[in-house]
C-alpha atoms as a PDB file:
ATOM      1  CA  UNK A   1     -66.944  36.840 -34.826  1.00  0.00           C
ATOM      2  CA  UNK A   2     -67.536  40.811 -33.830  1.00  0.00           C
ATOM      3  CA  UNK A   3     -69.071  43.099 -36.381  1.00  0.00           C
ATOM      4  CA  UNK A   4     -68.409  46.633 -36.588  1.00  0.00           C
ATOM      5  CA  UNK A   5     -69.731  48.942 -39.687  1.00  0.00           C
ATOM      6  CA  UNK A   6     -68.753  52.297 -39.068  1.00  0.00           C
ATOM      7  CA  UNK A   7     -69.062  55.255 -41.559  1.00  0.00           C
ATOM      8  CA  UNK A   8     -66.445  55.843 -44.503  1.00  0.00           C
ATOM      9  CA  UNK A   9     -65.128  59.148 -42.740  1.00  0.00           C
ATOM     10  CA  UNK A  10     -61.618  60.229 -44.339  1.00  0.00           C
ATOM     11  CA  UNK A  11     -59.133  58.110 -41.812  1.00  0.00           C
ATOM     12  CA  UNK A  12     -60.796  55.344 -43.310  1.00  0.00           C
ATOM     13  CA  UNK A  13     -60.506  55.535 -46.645  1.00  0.00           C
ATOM     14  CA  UNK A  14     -57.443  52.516 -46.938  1.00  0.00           C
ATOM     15  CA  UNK A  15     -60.066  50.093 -45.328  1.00  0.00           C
ATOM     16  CA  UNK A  16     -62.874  51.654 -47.861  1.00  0.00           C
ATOM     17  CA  UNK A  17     -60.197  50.101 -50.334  1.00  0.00           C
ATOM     18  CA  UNK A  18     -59.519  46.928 -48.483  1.00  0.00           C
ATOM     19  CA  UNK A  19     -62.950  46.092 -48.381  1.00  0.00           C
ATOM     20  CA  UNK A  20     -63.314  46.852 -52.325  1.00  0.00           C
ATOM     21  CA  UNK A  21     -60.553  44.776 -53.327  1.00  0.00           C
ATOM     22  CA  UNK A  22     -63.165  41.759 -54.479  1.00  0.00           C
ATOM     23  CA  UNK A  23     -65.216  41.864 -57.601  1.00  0.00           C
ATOM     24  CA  UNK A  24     -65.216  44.992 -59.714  1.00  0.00           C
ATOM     25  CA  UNK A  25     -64.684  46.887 -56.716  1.00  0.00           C
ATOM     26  CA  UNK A  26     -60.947  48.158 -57.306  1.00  0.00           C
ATOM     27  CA  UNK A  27     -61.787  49.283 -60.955  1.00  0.00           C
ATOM     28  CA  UNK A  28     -65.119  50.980 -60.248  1.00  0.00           C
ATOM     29  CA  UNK A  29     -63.951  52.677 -56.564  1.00  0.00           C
ATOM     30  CA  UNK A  30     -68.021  52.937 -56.544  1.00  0.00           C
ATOM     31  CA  UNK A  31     -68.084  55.968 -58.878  1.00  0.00           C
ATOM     32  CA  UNK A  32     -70.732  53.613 -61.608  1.00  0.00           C
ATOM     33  CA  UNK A  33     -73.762  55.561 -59.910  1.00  0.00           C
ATOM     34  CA  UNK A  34     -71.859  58.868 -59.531  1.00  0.00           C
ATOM     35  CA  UNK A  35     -70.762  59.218 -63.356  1.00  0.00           C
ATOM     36  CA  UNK A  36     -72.326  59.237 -67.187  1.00  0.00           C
ATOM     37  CA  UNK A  37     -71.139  56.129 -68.688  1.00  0.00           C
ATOM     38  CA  UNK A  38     -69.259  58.572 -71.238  1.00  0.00           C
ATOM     39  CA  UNK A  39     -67.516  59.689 -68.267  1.00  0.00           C
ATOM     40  CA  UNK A  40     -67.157  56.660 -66.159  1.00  0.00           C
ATOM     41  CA  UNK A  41     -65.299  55.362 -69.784  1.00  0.00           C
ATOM     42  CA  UNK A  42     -63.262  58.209 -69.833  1.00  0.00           C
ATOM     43  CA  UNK A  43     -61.956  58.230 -66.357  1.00  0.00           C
ATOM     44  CA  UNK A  44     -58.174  56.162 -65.065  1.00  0.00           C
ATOM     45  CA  UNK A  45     -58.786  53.836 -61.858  1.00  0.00           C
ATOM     46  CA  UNK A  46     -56.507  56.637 -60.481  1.00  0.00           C
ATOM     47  CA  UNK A  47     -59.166  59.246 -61.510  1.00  0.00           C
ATOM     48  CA  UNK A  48     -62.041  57.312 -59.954  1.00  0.00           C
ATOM     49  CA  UNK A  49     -60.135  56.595 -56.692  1.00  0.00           C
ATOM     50  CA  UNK A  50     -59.282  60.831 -56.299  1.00  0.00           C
ATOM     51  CA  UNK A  51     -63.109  61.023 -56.815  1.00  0.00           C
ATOM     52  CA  UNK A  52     -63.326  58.663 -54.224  1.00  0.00           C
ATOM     53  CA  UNK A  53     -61.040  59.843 -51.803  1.00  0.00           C
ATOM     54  CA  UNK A  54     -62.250  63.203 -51.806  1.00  0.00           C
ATOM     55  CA  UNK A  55     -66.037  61.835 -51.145  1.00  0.00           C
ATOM     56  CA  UNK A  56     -64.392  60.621 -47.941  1.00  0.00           C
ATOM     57  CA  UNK A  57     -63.401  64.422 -46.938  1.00  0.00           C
ATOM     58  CA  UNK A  58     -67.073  65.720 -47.496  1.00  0.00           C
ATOM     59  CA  UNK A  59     -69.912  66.378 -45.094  1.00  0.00           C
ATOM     60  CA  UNK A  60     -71.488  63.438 -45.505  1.00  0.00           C
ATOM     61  CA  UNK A  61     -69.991  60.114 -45.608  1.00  0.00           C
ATOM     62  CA  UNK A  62     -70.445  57.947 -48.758  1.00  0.00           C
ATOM     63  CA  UNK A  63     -71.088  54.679 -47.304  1.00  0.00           C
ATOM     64  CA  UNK A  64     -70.145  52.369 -44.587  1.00  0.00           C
ATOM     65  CA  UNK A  65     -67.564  49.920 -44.230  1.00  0.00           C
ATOM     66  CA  UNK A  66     -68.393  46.996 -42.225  1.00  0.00           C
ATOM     67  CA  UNK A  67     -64.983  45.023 -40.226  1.00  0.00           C
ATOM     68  CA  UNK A  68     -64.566  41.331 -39.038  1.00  0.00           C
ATOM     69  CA  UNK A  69     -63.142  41.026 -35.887  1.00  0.00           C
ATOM     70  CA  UNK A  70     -61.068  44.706 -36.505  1.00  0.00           C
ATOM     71  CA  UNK A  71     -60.313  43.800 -40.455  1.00  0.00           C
ATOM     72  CA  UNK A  72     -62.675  45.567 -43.526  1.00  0.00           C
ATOM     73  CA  UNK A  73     -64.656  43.252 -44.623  1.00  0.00           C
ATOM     74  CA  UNK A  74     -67.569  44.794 -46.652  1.00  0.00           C
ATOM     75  CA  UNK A  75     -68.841  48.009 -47.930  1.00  0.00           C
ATOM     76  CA  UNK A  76     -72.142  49.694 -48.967  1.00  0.00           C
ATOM     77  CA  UNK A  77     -73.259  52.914 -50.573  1.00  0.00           C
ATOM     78  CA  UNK A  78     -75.672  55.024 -48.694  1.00  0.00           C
ATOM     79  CA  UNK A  79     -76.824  58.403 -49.808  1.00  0.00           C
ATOM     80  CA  UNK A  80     -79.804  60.655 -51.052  1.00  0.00           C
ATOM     81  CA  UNK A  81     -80.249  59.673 -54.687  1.00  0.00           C
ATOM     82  CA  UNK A  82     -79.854  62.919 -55.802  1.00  0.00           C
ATOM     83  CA  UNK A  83     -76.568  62.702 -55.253  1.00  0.00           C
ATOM     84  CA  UNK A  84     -76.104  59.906 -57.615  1.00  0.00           C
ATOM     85  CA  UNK A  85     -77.259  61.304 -60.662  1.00  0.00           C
ATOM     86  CA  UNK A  86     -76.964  58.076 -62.811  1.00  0.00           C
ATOM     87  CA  UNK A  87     -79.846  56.897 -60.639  1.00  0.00           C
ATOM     88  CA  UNK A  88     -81.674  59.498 -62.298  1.00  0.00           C
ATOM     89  CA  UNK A  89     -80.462  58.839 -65.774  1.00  0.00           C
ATOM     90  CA  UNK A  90     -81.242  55.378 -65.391  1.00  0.00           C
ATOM     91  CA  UNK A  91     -84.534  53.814 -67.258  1.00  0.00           C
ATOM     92  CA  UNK A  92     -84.769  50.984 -64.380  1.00  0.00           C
ATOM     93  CA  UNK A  93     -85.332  53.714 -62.273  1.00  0.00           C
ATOM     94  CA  UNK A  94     -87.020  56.623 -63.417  1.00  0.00           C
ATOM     95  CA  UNK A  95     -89.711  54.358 -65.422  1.00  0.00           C
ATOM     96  CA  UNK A  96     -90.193  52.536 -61.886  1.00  0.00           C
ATOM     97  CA  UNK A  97     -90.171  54.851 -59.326  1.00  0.00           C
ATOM     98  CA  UNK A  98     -92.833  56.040 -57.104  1.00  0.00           C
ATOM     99  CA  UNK A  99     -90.555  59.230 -55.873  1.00  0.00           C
ATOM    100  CA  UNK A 100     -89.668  62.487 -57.635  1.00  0.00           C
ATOM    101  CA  UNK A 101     -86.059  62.065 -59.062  1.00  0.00           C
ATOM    102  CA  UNK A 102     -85.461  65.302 -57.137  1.00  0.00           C
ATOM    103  CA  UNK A 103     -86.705  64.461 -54.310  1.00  0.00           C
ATOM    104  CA  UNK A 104     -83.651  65.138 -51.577  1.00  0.00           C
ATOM    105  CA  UNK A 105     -85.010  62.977 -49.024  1.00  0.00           C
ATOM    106  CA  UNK A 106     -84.920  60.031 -51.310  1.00  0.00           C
ATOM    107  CA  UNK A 107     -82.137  57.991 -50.059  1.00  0.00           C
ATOM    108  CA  UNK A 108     -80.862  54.996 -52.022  1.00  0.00           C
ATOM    109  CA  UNK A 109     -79.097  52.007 -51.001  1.00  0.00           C
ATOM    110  CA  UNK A 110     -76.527  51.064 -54.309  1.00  0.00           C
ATOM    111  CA  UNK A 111     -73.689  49.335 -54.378  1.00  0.00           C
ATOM    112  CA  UNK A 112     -72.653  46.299 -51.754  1.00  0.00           C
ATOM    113  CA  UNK A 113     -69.195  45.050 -51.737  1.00  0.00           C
ATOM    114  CA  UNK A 114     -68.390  42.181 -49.536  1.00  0.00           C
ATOM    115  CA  UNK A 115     -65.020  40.438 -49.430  1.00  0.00           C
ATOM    116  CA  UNK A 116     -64.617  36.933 -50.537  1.00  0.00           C
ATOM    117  CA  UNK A 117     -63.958  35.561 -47.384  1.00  0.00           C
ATOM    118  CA  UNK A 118     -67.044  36.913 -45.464  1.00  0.00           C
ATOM    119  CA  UNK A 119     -69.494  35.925 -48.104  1.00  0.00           C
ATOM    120  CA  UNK A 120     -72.278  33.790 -46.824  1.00  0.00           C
ATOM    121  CA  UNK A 121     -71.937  35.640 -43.396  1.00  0.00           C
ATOM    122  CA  UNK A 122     -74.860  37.610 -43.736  1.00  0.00           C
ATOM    123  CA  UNK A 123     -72.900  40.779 -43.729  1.00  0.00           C
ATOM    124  CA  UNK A 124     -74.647  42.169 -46.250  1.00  0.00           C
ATOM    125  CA  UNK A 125     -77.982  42.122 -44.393  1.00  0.00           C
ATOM    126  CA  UNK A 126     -76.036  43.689 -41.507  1.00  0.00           C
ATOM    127  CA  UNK A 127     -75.153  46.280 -43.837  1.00  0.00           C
ATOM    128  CA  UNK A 128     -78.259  47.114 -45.049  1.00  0.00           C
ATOM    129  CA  UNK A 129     -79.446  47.672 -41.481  1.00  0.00           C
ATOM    130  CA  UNK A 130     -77.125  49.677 -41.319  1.00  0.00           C
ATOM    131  CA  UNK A 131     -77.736  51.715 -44.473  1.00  0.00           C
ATOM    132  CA  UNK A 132     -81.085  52.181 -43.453  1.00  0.00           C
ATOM    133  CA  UNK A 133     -80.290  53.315 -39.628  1.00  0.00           C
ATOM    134  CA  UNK A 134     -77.191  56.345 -41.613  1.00  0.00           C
ATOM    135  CA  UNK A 135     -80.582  57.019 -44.016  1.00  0.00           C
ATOM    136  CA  UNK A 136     -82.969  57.779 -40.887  1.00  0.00           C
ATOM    137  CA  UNK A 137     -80.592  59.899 -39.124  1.00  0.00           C
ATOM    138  CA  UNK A 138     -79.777  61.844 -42.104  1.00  0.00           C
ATOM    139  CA  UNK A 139     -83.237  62.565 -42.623  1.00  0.00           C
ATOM    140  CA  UNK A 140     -84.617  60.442 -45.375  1.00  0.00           C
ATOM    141  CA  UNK A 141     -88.167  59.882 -46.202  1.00  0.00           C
ATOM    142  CA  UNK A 142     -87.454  57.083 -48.241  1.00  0.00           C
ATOM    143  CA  UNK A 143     -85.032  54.567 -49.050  1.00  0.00           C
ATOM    144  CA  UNK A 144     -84.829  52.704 -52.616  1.00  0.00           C
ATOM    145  CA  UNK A 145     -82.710  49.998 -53.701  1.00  0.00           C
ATOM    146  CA  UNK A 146     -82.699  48.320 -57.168  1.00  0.00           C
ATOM    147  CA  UNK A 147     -81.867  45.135 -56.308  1.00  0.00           C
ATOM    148  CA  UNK A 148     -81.627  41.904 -58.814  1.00  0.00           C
ATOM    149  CA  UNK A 149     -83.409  38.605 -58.010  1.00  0.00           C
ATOM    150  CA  UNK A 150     -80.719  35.364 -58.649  1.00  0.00           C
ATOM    151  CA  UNK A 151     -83.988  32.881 -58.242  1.00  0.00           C
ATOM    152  CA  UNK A 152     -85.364  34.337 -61.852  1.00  0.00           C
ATOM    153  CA  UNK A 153     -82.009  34.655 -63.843  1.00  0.00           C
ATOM    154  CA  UNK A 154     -78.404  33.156 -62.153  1.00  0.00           C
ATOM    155  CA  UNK A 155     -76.022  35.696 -61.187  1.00  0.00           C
ATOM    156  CA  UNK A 156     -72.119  35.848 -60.149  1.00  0.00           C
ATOM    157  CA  UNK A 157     -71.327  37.107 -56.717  1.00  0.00           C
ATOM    158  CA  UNK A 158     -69.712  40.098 -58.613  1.00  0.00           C
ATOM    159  CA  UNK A 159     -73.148  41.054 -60.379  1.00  0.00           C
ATOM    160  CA  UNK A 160     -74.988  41.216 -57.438  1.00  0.00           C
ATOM    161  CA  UNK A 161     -73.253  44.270 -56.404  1.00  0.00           C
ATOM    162  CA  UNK A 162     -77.414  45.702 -56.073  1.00  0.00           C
ATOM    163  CA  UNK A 163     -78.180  43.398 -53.256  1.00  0.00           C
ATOM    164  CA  UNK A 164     -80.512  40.612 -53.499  1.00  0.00           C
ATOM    165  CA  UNK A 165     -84.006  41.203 -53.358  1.00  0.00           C
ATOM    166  CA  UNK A 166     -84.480  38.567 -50.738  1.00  0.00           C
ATOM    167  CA  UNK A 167     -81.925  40.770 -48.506  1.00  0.00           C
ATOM    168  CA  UNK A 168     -84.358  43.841 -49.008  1.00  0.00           C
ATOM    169  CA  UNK A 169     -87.770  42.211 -48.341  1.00  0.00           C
ATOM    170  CA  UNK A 170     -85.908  40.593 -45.537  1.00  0.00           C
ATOM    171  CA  UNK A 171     -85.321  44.198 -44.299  1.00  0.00           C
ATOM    172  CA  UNK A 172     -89.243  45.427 -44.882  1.00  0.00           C
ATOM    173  CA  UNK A 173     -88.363  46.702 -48.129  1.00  0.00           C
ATOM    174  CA  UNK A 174     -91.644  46.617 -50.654  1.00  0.00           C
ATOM    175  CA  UNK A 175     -91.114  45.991 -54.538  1.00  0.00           C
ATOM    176  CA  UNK A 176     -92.631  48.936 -56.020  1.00  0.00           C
ATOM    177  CA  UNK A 177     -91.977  47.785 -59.459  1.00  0.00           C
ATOM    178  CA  UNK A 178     -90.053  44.841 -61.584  1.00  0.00           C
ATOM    179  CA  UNK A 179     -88.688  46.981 -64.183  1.00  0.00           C
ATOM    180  CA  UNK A 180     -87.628  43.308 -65.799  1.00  0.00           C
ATOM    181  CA  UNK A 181     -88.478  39.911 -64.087  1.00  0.00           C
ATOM    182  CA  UNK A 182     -85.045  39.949 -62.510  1.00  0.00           C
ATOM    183  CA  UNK A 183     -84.735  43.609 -61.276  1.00  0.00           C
ATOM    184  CA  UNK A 184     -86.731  45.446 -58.784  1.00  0.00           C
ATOM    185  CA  UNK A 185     -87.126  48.589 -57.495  1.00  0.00           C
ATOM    186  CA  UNK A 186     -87.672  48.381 -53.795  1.00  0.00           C
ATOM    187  CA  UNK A 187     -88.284  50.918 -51.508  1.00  0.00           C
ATOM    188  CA  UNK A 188     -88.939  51.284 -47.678  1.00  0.00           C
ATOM    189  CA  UNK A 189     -90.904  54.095 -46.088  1.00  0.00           C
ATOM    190  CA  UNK A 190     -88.857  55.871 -43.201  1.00  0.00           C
ATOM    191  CA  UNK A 191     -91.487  58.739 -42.255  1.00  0.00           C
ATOM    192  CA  UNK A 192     -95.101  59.805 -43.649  1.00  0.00           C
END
């Protein structure tokens, strides 16, 4: 098996959607963190996937997409946290924190999506990595993730869209807080 995860630059935005096409992943075209709930609500699939599409045509990529042997396979949400403002909206988060919310070199790790077939793979460890290694070279301090923790309270696959805690201490990620004994805020330290 060869793993690739390469960033979600515009002439890749059909395999962005291939590799969504499990879970809540078609509905939500990862706009949850980008939008109010109000407007999240208020928004067509078709709405969310233009607001998708055109994140793909920006200066900085939105995620990365991970491929099996050449085919998508997984995704993952990268970014500064600034730049998705429900993070900052979000009592989980800003009650938990150890960062300013305006902070730009914040980054945060949100959303995994991995396909059906490659669960149980450990591609989502592979794309944390690589989350973290697109968060160094855009110049993050810090990188948070809000994980949940399936060994307190029993999750579907779909739920755990977060990550796993396990994944992020795995990676060298602390827990800075447990907002509620089955969330975390985690956070890993890039530079000083």
């Amino acid at each position: 098996m060869t793993i690739e995860i390469l960033p979600a630059t515009g002439d890749r935005f059909d395999d962005a959607e291939t590799a969504l096409d499990s879970g809540d992943g078609p509905a939500c075209q990862c706009q949850w963190w980008l939008l109010t709930n109000a407007e999240f609500q208020k928004n067509a699939r078709d709405e969310l996937e233009e607001r998708f599409r055109a994140e793909f045509d920006g200066i900085r990529p939105p995620g990365l997409i991970a491929y099996v042997d050449g085919q998508p396979a997984g995704w993952v949400r990268v970014g500064p946290r600034t730049a998705q403002p429900r993070l900052g909206r979000t009592r989980d988060v800003t009650t938990a924190t150890a960062e300013p919310l305006d902070a730009d070199d914040v980054w945060a790790v949100s959303c995994f999506v991995v396909r059906t077939q490659h669960r149980g793979q450990g591609l989502m460890k592979k794309l944390l990595d690589a989350a973290v290694s697109a968060a160094r070279d855009g110049g993050a301090r810090v990188v948070e993730a809000y994980p949940l923790d399936p060994t307190v309270s029993r999750r579907s696959a779909n739920q755990l869209f977060r990550g796993t805690v396990s994944v992020f201490e795995d990676a060298g990620f602390d827990i800075v807080a447990r907002p509620k004994p089955d969330r975390a805020l985690v956070a890993l330290t890039l530079r000083g």
